[in-house]
PDB file of N, CA and C in Angstrom:
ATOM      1  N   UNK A   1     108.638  -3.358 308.596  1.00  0.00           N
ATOM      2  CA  UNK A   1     107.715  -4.065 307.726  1.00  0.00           C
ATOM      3  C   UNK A   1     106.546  -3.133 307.404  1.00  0.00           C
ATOM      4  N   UNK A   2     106.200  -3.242 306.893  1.00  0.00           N
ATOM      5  CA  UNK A   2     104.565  -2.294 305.645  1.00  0.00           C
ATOM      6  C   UNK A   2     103.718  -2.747 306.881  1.00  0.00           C
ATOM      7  N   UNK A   3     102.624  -1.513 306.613  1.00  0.00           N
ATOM      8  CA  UNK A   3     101.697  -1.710 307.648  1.00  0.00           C
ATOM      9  C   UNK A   3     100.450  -1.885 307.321  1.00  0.00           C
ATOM     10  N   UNK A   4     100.140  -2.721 306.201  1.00  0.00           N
ATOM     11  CA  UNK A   4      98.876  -3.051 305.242  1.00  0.00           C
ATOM     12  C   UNK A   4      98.677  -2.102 304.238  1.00  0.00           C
ATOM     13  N   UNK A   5      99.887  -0.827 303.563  1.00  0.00           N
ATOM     14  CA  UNK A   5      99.754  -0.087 303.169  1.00  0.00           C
ATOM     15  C   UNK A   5     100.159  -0.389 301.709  1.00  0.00           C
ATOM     16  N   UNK A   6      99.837  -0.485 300.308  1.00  0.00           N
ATOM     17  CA  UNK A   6     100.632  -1.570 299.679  1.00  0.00           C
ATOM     18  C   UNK A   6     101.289  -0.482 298.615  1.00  0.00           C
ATOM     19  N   UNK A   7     101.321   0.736 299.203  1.00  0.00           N
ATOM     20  CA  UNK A   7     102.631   1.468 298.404  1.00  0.00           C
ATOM     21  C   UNK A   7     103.603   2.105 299.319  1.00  0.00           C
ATOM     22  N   UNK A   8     103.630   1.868 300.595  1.00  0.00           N
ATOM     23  CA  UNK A   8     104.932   1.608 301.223  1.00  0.00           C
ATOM     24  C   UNK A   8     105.958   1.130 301.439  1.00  0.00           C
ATOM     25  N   UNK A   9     107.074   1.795 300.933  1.00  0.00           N
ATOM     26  CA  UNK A   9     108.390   0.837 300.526  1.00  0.00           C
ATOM     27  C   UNK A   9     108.664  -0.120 301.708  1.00  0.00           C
ATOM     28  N   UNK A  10     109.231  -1.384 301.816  1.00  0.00           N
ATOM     29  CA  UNK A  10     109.114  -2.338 302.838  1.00  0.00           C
ATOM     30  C   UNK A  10     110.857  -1.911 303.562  1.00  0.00           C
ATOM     31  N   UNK A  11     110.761  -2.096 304.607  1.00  0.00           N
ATOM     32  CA  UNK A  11     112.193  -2.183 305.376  1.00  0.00           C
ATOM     33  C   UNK A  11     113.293  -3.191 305.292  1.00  0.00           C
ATOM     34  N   UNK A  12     112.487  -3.918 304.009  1.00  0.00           N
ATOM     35  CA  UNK A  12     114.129  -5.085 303.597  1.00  0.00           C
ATOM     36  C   UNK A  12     115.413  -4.680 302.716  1.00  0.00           C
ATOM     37  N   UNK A  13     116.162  -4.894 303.543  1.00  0.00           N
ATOM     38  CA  UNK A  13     117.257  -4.676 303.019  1.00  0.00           C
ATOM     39  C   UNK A  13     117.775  -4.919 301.340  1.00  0.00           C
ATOM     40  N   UNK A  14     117.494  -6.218 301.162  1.00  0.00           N
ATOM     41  CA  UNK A  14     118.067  -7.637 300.563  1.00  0.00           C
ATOM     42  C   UNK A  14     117.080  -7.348 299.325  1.00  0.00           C
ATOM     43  N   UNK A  15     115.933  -6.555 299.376  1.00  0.00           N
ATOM     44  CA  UNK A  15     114.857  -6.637 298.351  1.00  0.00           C
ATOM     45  C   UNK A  15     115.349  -5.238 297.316  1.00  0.00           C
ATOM     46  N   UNK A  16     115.773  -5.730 295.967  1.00  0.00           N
ATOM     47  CA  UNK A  16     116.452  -5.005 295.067  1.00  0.00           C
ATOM     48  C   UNK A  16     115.675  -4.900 293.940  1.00  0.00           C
ATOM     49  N   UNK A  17     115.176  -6.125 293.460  1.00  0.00           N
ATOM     50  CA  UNK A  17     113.719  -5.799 292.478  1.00  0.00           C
ATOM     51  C   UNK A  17     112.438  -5.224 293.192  1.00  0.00           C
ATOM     52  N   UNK A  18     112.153  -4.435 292.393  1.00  0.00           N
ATOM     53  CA  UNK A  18     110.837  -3.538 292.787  1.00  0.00           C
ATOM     54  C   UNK A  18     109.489  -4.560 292.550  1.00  0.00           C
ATOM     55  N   UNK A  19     108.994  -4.450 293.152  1.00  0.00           N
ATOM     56  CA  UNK A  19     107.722  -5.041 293.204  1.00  0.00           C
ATOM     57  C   UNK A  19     106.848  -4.609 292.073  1.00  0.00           C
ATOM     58  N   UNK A  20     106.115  -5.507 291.067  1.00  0.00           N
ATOM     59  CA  UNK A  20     105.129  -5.142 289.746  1.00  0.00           C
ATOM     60  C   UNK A  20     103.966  -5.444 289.993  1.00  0.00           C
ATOM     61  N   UNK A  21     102.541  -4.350 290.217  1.00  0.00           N
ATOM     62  CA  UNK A  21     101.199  -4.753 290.173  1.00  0.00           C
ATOM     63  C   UNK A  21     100.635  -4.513 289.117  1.00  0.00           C
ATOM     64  N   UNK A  22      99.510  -5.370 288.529  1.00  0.00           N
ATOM     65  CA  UNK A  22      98.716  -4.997 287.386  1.00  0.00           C
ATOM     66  C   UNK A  22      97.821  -4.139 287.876  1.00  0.00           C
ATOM     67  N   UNK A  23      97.401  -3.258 286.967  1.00  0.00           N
ATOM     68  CA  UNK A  23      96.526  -2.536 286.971  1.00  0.00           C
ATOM     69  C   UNK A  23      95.523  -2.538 285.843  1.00  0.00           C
ATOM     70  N   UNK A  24      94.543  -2.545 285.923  1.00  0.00           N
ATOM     71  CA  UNK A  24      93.467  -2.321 284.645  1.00  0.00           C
ATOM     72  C   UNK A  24      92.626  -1.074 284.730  1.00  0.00           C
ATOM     73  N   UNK A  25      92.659  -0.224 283.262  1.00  0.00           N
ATOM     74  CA  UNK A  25      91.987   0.777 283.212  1.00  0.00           C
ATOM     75  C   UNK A  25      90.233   0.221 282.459  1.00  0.00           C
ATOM     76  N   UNK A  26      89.474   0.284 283.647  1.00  0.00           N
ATOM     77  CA  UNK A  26      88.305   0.038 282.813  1.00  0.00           C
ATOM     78  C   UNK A  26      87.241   0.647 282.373  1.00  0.00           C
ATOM     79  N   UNK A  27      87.459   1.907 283.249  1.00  0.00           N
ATOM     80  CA  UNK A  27      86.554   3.251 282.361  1.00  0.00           C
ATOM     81  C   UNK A  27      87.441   4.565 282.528  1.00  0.00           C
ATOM     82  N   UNK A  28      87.231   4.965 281.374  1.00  0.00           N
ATOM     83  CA  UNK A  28      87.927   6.405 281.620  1.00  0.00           C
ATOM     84  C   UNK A  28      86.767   7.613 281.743  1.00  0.00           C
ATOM     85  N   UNK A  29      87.104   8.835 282.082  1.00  0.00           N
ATOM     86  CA  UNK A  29      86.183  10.093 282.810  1.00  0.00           C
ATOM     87  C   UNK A  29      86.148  10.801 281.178  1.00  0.00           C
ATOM     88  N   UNK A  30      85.005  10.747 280.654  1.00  0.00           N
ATOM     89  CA  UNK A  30      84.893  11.683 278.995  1.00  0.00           C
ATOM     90  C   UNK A  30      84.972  13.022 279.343  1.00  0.00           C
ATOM     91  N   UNK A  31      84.947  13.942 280.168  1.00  0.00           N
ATOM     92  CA  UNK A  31      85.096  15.048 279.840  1.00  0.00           C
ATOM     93  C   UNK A  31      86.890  15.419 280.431  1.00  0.00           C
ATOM     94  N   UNK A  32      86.966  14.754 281.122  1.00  0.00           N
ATOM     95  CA  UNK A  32      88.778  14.941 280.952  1.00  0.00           C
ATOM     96  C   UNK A  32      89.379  14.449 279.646  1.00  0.00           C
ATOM     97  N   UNK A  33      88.819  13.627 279.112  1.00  0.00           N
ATOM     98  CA  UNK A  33      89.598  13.021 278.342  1.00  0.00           C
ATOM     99  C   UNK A  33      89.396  14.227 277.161  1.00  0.00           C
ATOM    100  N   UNK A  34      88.002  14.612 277.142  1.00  0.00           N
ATOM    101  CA  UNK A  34      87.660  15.649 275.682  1.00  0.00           C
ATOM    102  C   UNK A  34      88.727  17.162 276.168  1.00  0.00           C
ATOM    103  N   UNK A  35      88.506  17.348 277.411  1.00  0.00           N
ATOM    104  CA  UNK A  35      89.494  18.437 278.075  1.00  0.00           C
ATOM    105  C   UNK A  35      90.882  18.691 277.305  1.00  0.00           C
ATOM    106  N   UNK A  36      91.234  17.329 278.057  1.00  0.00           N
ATOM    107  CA  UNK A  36      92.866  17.062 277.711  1.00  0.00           C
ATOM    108  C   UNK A  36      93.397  17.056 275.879  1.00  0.00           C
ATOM    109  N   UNK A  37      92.190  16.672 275.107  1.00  0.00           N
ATOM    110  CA  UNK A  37      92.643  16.247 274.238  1.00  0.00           C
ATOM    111  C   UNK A  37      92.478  17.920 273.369  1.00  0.00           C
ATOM    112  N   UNK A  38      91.273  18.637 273.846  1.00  0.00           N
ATOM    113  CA  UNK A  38      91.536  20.330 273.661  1.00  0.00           C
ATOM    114  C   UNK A  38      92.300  20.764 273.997  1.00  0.00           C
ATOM    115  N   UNK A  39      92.740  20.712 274.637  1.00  0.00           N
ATOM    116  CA  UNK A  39      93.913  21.332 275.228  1.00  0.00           C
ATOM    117  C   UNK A  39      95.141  21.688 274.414  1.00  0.00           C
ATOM    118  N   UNK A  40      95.218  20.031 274.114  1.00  0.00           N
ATOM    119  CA  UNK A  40      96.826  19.247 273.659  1.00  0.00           C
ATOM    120  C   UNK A  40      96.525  19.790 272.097  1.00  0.00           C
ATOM    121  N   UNK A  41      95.437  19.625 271.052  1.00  0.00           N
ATOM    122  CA  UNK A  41      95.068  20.164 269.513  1.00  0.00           C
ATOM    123  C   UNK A  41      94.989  21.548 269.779  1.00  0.00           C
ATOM    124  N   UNK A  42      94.708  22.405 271.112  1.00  0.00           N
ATOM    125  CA  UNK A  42      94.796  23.674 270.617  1.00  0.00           C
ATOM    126  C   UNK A  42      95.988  24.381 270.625  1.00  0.00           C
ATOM    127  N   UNK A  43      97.105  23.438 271.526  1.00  0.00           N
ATOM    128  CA  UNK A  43      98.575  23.917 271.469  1.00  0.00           C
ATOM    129  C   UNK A  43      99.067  23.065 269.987  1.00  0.00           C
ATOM    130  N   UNK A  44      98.453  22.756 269.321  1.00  0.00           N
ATOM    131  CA  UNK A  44      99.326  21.993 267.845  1.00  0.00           C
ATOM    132  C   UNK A  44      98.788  22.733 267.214  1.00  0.00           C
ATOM    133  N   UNK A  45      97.156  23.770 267.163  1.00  0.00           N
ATOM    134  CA  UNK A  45      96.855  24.460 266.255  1.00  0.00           C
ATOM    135  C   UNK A  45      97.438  25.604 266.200  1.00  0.00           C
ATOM    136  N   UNK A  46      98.016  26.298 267.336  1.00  0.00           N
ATOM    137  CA  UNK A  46      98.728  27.587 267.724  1.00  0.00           C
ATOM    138  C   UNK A  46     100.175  27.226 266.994  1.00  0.00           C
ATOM    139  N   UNK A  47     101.080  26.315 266.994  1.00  0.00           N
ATOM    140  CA  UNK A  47     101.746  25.679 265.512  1.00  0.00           C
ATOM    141  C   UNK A  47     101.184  25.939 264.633  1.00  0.00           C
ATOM    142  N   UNK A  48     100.772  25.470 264.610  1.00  0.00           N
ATOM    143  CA  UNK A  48      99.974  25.113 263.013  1.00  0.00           C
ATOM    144  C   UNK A  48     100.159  26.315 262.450  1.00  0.00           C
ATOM    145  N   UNK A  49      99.040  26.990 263.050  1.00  0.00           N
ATOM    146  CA  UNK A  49      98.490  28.465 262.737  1.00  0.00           C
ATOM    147  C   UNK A  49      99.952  29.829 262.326  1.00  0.00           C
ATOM    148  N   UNK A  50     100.921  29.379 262.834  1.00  0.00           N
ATOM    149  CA  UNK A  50     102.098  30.015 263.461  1.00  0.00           C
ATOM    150  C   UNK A  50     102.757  29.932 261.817  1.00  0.00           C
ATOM    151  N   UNK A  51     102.988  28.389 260.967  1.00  0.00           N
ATOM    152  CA  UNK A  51     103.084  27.681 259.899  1.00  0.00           C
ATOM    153  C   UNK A  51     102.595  28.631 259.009  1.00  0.00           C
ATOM    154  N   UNK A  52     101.564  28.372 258.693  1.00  0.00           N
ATOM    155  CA  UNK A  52     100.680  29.079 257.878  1.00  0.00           C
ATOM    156  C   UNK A  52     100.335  30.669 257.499  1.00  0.00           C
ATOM    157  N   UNK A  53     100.846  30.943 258.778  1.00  0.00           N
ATOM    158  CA  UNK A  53     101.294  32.594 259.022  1.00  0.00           C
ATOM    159  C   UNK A  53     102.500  32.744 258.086  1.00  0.00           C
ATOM    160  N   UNK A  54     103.662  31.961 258.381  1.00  0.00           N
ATOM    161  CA  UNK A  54     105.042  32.233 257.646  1.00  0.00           C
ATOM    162  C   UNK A  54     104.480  32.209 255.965  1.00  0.00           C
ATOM    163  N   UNK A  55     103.684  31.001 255.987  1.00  0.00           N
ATOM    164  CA  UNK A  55     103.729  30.596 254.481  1.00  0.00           C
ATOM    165  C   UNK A  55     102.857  31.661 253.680  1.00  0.00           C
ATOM    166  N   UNK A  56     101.792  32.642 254.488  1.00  0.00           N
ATOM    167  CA  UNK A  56     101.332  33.509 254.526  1.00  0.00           C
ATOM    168  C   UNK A  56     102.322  34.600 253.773  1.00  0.00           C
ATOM    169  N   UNK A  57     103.290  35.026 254.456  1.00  0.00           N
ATOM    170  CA  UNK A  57     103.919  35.790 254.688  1.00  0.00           C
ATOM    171  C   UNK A  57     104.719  36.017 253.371  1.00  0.00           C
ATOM    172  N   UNK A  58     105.507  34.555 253.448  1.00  0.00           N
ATOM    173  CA  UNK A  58     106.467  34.497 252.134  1.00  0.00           C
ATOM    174  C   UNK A  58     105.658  34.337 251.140  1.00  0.00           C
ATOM    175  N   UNK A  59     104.513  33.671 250.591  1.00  0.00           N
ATOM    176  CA  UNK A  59     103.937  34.036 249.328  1.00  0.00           C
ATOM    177  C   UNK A  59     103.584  35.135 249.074  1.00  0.00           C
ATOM    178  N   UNK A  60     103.203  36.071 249.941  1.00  0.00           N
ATOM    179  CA  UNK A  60     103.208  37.583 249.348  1.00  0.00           C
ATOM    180  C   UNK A  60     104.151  38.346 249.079  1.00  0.00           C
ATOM    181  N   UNK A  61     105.290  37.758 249.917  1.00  0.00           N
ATOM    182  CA  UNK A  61     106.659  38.737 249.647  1.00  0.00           C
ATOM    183  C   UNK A  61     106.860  37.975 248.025  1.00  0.00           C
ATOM    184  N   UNK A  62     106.860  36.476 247.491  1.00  0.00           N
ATOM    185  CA  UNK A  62     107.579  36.415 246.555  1.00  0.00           C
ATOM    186  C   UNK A  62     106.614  36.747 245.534  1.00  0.00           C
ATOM    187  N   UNK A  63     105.180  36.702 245.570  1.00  0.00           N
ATOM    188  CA  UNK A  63     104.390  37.667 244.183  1.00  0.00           C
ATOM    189  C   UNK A  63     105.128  39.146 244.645  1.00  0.00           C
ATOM    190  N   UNK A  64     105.006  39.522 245.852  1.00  0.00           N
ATOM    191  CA  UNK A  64     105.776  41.005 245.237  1.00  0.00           C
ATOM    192  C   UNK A  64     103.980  41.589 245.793  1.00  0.00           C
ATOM    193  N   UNK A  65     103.390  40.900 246.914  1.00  0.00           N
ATOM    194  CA  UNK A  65     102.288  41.375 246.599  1.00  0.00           C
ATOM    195  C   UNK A  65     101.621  42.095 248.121  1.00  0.00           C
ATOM    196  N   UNK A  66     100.590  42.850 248.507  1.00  0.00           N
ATOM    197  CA  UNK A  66     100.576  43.443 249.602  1.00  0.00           C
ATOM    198  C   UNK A  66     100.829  42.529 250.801  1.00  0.00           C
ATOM    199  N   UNK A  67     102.039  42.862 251.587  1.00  0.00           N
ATOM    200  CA  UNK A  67     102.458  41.949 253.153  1.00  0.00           C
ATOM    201  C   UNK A  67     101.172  42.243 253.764  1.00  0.00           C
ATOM    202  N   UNK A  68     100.610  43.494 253.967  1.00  0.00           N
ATOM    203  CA  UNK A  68      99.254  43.586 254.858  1.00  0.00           C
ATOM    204  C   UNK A  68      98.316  42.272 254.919  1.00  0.00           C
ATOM    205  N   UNK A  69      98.007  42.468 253.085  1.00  0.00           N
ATOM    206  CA  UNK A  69      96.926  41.092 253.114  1.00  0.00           C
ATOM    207  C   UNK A  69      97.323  39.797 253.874  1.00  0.00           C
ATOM    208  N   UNK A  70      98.707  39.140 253.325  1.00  0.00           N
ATOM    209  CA  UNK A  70      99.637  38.354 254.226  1.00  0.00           C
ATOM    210  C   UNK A  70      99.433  37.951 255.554  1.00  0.00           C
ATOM    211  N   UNK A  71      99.953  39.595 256.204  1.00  0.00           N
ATOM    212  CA  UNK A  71      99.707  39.205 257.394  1.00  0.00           C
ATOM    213  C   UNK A  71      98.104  39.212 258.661  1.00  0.00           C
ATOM    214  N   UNK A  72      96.991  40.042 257.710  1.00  0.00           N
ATOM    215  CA  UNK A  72      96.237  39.283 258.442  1.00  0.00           C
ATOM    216  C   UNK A  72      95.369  38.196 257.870  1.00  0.00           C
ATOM    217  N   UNK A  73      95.603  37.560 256.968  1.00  0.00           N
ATOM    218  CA  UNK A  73      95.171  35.998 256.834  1.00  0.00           C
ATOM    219  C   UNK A  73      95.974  35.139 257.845  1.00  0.00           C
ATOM    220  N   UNK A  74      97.619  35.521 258.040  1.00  0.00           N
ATOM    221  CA  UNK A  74      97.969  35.019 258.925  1.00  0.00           C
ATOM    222  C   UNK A  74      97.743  35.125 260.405  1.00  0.00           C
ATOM    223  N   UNK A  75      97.110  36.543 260.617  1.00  0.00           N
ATOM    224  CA  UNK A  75      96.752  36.731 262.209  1.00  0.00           C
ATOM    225  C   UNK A  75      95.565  35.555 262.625  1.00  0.00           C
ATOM    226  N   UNK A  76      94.573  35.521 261.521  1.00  0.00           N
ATOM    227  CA  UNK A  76      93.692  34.741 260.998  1.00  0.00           C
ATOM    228  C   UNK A  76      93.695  33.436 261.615  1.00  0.00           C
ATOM    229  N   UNK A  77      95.008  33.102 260.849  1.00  0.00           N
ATOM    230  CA  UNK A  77      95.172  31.548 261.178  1.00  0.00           C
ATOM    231  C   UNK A  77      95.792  31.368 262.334  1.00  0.00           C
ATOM    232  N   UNK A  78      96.378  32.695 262.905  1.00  0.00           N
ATOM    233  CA  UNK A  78      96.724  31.944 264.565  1.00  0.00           C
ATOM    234  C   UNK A  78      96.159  31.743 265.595  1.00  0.00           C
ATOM    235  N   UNK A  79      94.843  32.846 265.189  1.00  0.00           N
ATOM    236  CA  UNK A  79      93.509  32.791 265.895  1.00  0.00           C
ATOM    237  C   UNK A  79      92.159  31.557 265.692  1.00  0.00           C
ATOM    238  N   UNK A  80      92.288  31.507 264.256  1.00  0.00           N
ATOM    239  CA  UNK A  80      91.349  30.323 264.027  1.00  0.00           C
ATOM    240  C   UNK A  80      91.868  29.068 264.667  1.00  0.00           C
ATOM    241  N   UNK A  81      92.704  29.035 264.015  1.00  0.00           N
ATOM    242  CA  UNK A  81      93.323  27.512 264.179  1.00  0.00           C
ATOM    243  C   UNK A  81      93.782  26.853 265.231  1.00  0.00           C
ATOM    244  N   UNK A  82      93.804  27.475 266.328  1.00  0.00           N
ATOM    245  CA  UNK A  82      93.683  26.447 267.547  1.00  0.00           C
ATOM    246  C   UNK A  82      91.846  26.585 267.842  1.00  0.00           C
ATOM    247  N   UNK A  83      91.615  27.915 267.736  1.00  0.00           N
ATOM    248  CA  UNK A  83      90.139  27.437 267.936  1.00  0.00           C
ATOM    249  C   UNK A  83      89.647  26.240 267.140  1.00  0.00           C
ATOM    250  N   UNK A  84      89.706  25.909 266.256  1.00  0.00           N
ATOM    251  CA  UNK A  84      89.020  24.807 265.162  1.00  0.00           C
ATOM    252  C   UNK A  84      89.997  23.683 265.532  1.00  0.00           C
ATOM    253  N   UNK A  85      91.205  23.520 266.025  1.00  0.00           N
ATOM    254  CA  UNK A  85      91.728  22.329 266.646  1.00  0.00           C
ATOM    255  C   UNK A  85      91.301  21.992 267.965  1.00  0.00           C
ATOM    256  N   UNK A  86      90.993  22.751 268.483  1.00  0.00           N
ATOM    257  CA  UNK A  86      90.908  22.300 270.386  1.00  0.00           C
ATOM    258  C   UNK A  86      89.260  21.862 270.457  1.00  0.00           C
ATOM    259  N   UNK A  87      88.626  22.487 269.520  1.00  0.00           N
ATOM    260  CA  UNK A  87      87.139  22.351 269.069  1.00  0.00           C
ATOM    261  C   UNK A  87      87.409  20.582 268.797  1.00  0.00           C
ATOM    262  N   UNK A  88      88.045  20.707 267.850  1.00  0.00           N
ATOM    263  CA  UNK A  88      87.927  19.125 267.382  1.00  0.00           C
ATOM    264  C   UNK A  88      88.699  17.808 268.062  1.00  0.00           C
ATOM    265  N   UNK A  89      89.618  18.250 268.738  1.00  0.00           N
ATOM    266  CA  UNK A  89      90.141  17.495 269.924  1.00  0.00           C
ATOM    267  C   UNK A  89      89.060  17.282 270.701  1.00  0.00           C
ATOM    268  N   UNK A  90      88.642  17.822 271.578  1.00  0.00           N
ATOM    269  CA  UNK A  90      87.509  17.711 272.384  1.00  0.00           C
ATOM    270  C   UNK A  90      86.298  16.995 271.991  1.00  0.00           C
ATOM    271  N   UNK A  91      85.965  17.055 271.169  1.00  0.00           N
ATOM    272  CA  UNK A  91      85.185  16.420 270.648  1.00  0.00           C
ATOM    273  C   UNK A  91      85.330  14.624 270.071  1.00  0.00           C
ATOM    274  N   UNK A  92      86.701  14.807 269.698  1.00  0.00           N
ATOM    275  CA  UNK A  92      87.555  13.816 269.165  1.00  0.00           C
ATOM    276  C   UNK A  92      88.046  12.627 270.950  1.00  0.00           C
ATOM    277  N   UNK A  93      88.346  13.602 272.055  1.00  0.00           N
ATOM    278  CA  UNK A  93      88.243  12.911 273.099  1.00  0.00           C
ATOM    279  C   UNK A  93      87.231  12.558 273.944  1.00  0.00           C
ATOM    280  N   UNK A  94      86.008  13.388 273.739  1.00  0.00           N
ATOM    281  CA  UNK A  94      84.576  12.303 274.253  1.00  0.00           C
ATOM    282  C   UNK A  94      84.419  11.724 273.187  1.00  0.00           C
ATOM    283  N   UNK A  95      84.247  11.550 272.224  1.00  0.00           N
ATOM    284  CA  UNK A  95      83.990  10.950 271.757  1.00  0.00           C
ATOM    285  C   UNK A  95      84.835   8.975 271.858  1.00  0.00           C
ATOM    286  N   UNK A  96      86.277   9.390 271.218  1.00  0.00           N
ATOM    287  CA  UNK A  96      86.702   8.305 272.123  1.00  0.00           C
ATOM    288  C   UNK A  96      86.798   7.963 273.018  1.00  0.00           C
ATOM    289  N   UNK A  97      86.705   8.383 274.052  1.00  0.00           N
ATOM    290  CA  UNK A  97      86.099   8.287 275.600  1.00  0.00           C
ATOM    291  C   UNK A  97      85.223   7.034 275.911  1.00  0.00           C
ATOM    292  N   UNK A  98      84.421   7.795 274.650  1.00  0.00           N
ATOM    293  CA  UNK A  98      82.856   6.640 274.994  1.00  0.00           C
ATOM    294  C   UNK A  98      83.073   5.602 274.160  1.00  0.00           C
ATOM    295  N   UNK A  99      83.854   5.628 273.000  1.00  0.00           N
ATOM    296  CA  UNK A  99      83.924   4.383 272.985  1.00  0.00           C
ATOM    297  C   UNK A  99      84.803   3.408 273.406  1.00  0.00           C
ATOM    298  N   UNK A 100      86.112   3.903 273.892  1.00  0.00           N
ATOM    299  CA  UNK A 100      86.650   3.498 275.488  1.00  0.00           C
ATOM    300  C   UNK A 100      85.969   2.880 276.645  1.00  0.00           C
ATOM    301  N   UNK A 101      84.818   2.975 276.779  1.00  0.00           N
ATOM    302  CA  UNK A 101      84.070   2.665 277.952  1.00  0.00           C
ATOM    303  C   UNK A 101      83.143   1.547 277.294  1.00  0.00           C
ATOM    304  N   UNK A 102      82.559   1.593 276.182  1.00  0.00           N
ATOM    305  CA  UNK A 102      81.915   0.758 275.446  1.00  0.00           C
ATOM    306  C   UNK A 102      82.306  -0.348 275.234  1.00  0.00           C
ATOM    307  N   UNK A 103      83.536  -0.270 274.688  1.00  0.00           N
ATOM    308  CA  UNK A 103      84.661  -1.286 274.221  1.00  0.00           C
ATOM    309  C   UNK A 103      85.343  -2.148 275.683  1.00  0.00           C
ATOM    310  N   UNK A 104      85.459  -1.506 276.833  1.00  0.00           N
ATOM    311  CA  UNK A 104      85.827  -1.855 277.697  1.00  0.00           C
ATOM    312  C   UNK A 104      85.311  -2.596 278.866  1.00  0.00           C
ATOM    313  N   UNK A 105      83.725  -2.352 278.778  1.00  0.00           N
ATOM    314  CA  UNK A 105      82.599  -3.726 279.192  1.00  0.00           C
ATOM    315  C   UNK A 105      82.398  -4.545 278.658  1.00  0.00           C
ATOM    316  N   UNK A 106      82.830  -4.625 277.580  1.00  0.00           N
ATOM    317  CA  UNK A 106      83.323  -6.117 276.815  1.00  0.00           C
ATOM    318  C   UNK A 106      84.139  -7.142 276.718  1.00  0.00           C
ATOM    319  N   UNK A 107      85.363  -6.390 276.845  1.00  0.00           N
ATOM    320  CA  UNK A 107      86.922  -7.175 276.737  1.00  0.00           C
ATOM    321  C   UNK A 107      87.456  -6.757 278.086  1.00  0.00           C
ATOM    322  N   UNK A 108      87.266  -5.872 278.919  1.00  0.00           N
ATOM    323  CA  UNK A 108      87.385  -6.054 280.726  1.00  0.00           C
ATOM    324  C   UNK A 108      88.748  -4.696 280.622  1.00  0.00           C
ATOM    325  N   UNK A 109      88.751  -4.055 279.723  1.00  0.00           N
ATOM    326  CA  UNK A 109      90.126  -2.705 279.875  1.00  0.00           C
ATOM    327  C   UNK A 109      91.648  -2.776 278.925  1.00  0.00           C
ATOM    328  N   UNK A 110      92.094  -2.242 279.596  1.00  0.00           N
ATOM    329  CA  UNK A 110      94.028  -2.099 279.147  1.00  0.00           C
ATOM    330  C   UNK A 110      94.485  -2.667 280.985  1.00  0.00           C
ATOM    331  N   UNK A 111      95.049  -3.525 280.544  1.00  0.00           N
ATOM    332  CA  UNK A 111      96.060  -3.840 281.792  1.00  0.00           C
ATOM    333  C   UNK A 111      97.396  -3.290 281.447  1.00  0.00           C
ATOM    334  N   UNK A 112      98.134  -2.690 282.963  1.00  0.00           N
ATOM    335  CA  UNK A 112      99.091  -1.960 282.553  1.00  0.00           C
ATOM    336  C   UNK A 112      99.820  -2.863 284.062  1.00  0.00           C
ATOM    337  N   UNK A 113     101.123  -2.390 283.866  1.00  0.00           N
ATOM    338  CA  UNK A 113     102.012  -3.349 284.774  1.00  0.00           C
ATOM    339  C   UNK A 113     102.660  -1.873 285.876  1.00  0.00           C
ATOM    340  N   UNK A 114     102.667  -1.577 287.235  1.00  0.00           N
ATOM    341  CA  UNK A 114     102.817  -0.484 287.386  1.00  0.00           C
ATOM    342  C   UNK A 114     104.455  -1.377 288.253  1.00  0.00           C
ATOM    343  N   UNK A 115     105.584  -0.119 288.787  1.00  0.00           N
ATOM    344  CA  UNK A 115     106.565  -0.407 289.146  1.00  0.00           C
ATOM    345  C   UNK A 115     106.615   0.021 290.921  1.00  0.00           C
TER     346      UNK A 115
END
């Protein structure tokens, strides 16, 4: 039997459904959240940037026109563009953060059902 521990699996045999607790998130931490969300826009801007490089690339090949220029507008954009995404993620996640926390002394969180 569990020893007041309430994520210790119990010693019953016979017990085949898992046990469901609610959980409510009622504040979240803003600088993880601005962290995480830099993080996650500066790996979509390094895409991005990657994109824009090609498209870089092939419009100069099809004017017929210097690849150099091409390719560093495209170095450009692989360098800018997660900087100016992870910039705005971050910002984009304190920001919702706080109003996550705002919103959430009001209406009491997100209840989530854990397994």
């Amino acid at each position: 039997m569990a020893t007041g521990n309430p994520y210790e699996t119990p010693n019953v045999s016979h017990s085949i459904t898992p046990s469901r607790r609610t959980v409510t998130v009622k504040r979240l931490d803003v600088m993880s959240c601005g962290v995480m969300l830099g993080v996650l826009y500066a790996i979509i801007g390094l895409f991005v940037g990657g994109l824009v490089t090609l498209m870089a690339l092939g419009g100069m090949a099809a004017q017929g026109g210097d690849a150099m220029a091409g390719l560093i507008g495209g170095i450009g954009a692989i360098i800018l563009m997660p900087l100016f995404y992870g910039f705005g993620g971050f910002i984009g996640g304190v920001i919702g953060a706080l109003l996550y926390n705002l919103c959430a002394t009001f209406v009491g969180g997100i209840k989530f059902d854990l397994e």
